[in-house]
C-alpha atoms as a PDB file:
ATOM      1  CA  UNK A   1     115.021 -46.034 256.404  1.00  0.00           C
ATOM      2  CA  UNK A   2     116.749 -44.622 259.527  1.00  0.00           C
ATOM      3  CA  UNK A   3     118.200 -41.054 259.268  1.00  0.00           C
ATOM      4  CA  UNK A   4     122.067 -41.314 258.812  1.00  0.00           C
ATOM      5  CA  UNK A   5     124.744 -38.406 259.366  1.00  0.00           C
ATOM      6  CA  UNK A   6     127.540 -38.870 256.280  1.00  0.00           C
ATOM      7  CA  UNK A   7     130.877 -37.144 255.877  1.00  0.00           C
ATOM      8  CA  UNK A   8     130.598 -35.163 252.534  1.00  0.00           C
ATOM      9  CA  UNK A   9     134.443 -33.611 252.115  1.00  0.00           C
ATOM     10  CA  UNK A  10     134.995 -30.576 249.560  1.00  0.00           C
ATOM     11  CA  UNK A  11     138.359 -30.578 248.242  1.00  0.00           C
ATOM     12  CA  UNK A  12     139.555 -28.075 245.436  1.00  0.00           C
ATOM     13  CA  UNK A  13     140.681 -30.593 242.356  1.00  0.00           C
ATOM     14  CA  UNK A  14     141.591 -33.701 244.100  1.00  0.00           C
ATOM     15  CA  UNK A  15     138.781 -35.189 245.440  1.00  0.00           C
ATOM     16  CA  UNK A  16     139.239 -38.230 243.159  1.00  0.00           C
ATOM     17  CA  UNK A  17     142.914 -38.558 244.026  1.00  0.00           C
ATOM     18  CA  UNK A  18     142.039 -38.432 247.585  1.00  0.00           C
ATOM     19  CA  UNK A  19     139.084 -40.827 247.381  1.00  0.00           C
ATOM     20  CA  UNK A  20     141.163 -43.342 245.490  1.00  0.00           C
ATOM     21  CA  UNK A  21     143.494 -43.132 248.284  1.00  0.00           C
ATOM     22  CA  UNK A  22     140.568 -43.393 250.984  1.00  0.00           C
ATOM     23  CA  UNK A  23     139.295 -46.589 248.701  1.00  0.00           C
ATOM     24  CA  UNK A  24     143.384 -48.183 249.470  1.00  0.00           C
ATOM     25  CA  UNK A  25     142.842 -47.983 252.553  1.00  0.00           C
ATOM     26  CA  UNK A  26     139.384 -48.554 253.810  1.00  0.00           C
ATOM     27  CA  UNK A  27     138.492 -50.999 251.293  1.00  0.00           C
ATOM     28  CA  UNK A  28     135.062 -50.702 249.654  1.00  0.00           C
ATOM     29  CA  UNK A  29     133.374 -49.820 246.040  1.00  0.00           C
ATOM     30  CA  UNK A  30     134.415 -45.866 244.906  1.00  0.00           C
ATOM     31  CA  UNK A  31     131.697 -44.391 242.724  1.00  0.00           C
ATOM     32  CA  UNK A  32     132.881 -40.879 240.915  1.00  0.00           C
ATOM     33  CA  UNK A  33     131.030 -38.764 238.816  1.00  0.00           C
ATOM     34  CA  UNK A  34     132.353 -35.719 236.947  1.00  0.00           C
ATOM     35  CA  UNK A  35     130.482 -32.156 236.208  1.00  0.00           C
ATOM     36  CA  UNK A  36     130.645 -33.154 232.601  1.00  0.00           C
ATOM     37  CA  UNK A  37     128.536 -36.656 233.232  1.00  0.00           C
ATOM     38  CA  UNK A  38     125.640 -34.477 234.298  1.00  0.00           C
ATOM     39  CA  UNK A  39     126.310 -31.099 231.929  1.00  0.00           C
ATOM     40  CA  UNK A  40     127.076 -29.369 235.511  1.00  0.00           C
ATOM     41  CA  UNK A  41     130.546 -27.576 234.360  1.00  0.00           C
ATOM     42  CA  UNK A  42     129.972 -24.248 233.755  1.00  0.00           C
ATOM     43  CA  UNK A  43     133.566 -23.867 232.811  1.00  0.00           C
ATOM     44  CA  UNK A  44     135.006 -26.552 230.782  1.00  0.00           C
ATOM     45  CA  UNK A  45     138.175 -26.044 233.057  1.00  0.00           C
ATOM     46  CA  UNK A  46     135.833 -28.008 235.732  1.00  0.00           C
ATOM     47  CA  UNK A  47     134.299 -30.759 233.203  1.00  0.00           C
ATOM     48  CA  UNK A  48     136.880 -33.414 234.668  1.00  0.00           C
ATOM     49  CA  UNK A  49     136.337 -32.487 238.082  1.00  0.00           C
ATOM     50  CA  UNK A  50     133.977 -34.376 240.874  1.00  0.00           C
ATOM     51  CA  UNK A  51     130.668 -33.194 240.902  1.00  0.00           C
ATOM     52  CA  UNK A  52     130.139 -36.465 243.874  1.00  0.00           C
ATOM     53  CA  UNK A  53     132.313 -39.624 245.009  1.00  0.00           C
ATOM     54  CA  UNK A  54     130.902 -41.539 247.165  1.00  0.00           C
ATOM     55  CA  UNK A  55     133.017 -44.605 248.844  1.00  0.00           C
ATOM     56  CA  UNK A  56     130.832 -47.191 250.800  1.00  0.00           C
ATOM     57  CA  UNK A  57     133.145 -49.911 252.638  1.00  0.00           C
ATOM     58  CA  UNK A  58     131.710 -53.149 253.403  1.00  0.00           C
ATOM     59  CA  UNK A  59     131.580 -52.734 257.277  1.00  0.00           C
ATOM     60  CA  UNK A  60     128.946 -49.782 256.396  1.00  0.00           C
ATOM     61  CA  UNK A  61     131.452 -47.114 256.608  1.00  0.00           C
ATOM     62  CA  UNK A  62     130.239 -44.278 253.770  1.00  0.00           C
ATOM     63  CA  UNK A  63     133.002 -41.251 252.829  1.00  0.00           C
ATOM     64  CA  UNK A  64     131.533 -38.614 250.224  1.00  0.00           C
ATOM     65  CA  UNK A  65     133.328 -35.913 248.722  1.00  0.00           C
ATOM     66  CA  UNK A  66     133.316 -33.779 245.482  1.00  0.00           C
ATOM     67  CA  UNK A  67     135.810 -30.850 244.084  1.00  0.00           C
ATOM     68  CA  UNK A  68     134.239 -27.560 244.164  1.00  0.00           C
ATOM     69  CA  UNK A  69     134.202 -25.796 240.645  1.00  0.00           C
ATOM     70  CA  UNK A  70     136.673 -22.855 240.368  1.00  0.00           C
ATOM     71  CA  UNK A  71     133.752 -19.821 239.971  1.00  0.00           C
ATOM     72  CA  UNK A  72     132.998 -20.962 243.749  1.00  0.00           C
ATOM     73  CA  UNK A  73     135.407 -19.905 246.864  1.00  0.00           C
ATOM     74  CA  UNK A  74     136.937 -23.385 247.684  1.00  0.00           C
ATOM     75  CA  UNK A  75     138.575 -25.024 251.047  1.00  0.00           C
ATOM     76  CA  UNK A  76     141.864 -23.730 251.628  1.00  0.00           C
ATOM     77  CA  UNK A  77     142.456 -26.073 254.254  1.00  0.00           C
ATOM     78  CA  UNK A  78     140.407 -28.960 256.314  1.00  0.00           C
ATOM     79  CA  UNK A  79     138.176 -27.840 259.216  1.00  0.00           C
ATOM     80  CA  UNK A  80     136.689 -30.526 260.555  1.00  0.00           C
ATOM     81  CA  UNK A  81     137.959 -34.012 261.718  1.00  0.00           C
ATOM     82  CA  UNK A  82     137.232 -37.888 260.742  1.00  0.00           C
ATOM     83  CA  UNK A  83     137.156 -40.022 263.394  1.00  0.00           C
ATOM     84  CA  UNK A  84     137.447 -43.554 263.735  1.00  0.00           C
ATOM     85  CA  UNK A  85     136.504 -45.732 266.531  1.00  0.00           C
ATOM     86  CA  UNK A  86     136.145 -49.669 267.761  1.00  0.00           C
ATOM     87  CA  UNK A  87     137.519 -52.585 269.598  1.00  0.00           C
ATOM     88  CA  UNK A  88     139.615 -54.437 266.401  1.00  0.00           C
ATOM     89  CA  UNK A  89     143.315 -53.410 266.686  1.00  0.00           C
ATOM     90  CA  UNK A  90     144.094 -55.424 263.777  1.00  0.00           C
ATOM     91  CA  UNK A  91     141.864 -53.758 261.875  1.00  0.00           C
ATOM     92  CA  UNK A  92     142.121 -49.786 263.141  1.00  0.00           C
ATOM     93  CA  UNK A  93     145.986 -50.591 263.337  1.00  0.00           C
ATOM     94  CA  UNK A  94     145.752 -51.266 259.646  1.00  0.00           C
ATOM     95  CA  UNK A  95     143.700 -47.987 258.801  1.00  0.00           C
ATOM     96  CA  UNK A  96     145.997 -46.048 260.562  1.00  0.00           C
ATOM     97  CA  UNK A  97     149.460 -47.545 258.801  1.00  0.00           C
ATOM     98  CA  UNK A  98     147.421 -46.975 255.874  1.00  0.00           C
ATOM     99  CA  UNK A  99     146.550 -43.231 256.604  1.00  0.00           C
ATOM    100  CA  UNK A 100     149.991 -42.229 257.424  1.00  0.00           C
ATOM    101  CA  UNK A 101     151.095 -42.500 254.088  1.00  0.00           C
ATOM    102  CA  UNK A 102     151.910 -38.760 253.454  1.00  0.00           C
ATOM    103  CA  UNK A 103     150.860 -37.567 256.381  1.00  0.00           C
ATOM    104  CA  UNK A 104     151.557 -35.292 259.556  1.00  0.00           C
ATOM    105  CA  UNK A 105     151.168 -37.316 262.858  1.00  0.00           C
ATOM    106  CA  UNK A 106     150.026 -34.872 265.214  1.00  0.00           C
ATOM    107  CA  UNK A 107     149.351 -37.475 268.083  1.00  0.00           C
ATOM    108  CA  UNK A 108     150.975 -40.718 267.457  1.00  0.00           C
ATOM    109  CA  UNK A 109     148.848 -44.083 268.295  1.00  0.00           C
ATOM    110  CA  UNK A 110     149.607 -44.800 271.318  1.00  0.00           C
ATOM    111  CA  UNK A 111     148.443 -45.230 274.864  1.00  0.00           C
ATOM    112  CA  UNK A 112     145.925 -42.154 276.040  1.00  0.00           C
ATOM    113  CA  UNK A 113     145.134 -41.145 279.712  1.00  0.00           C
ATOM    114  CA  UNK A 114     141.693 -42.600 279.314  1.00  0.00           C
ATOM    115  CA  UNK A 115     142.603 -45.983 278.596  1.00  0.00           C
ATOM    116  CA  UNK A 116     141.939 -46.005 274.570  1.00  0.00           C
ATOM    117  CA  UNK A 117     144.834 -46.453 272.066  1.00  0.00           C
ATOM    118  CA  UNK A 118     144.785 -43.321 270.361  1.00  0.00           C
ATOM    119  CA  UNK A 119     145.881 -41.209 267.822  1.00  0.00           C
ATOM    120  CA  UNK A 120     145.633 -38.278 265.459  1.00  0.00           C
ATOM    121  CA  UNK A 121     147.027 -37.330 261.811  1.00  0.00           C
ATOM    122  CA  UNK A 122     146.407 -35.055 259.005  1.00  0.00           C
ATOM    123  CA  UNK A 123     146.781 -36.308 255.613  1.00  0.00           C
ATOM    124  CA  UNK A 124     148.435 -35.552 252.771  1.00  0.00           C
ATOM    125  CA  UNK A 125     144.954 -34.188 251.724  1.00  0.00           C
ATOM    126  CA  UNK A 126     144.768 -31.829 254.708  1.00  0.00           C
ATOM    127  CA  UNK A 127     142.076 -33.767 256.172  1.00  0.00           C
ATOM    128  CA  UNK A 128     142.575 -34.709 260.242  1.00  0.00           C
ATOM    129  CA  UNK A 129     142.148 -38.356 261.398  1.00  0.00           C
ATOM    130  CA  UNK A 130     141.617 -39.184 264.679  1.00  0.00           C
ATOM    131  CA  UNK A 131     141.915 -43.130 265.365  1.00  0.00           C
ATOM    132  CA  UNK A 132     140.960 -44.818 268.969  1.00  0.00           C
ATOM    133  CA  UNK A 133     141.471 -48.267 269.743  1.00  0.00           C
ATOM    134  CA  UNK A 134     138.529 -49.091 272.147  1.00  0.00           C
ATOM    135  CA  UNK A 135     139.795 -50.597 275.776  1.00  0.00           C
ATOM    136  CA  UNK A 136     142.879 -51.855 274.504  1.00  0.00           C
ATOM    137  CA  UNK A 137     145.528 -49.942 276.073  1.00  0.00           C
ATOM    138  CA  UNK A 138     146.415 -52.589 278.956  1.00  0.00           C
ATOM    139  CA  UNK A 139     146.265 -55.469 276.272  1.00  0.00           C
ATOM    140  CA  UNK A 140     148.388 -53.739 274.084  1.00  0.00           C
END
């Protein structure tokens, strides 16, 4: 098997709300398991939280994420960026309408100086998106 690099996002409690959101829009099967499934909460407090979620689309696209327990310092905001590339508008177009539900646009899609339709948003789960439409500026 070929070595792959995955996403793995840490949220504070709502991984699971934010993976069911991720599952809306990318399409794909969501597994979720809790720190209670595997006798991992050492708090009960974290029992119902996600120990691992792992979303697998079926273009291949993989998204993991889990909550972290509340003993352990937790992400107070995103620092890092998802980014999303290819040459279906249709389809990127879609992902994008999709992850602007709730969100921030900090660049909106649209033409960039390098040809690419492009652009960027943070979502209502603090994570940033950047989208890029492959060649397709001229075609619109």
């Amino acid at each position: 098997m070929a070595t792959t690099l995955t996403p793995y996002l840490a949220f504070r409690d709502t991984a699971r709300e934010a993976m069911e959101f991720y599952r809306t829009v990318l399409g794909g099967e969501l597994t979720v398991t809790t720190f209670a499934e595997f006798d991992m909460g050492q708090d009960p407090a974290d029992n119902d939280k996600v120990m691992h979620a792992q979303l697998t689309t079926r273009s291949g696209l993989v998204l993991m994420a889990s909550d972290t327990p509340g003993s352990m310092d937790g992400p107070e905001t995103s620092a890092h960026s998802l980014a999303l590339f290819g040459q279906d508008p249709g389809e990127l177009r879609g992902l994008w309408d999709g992850l602007c539900e709730g969100a921030t646009i900090t660049a909106p899609l649209e033409e960039a100086p390098w040809g690419d339709i492009f652009g960027m948003l943070t979502d209502r789960f603090g994570i940033h998106w950047m989208i890029s439409i492959e060649g397709t500026a001229t075609q619109g």
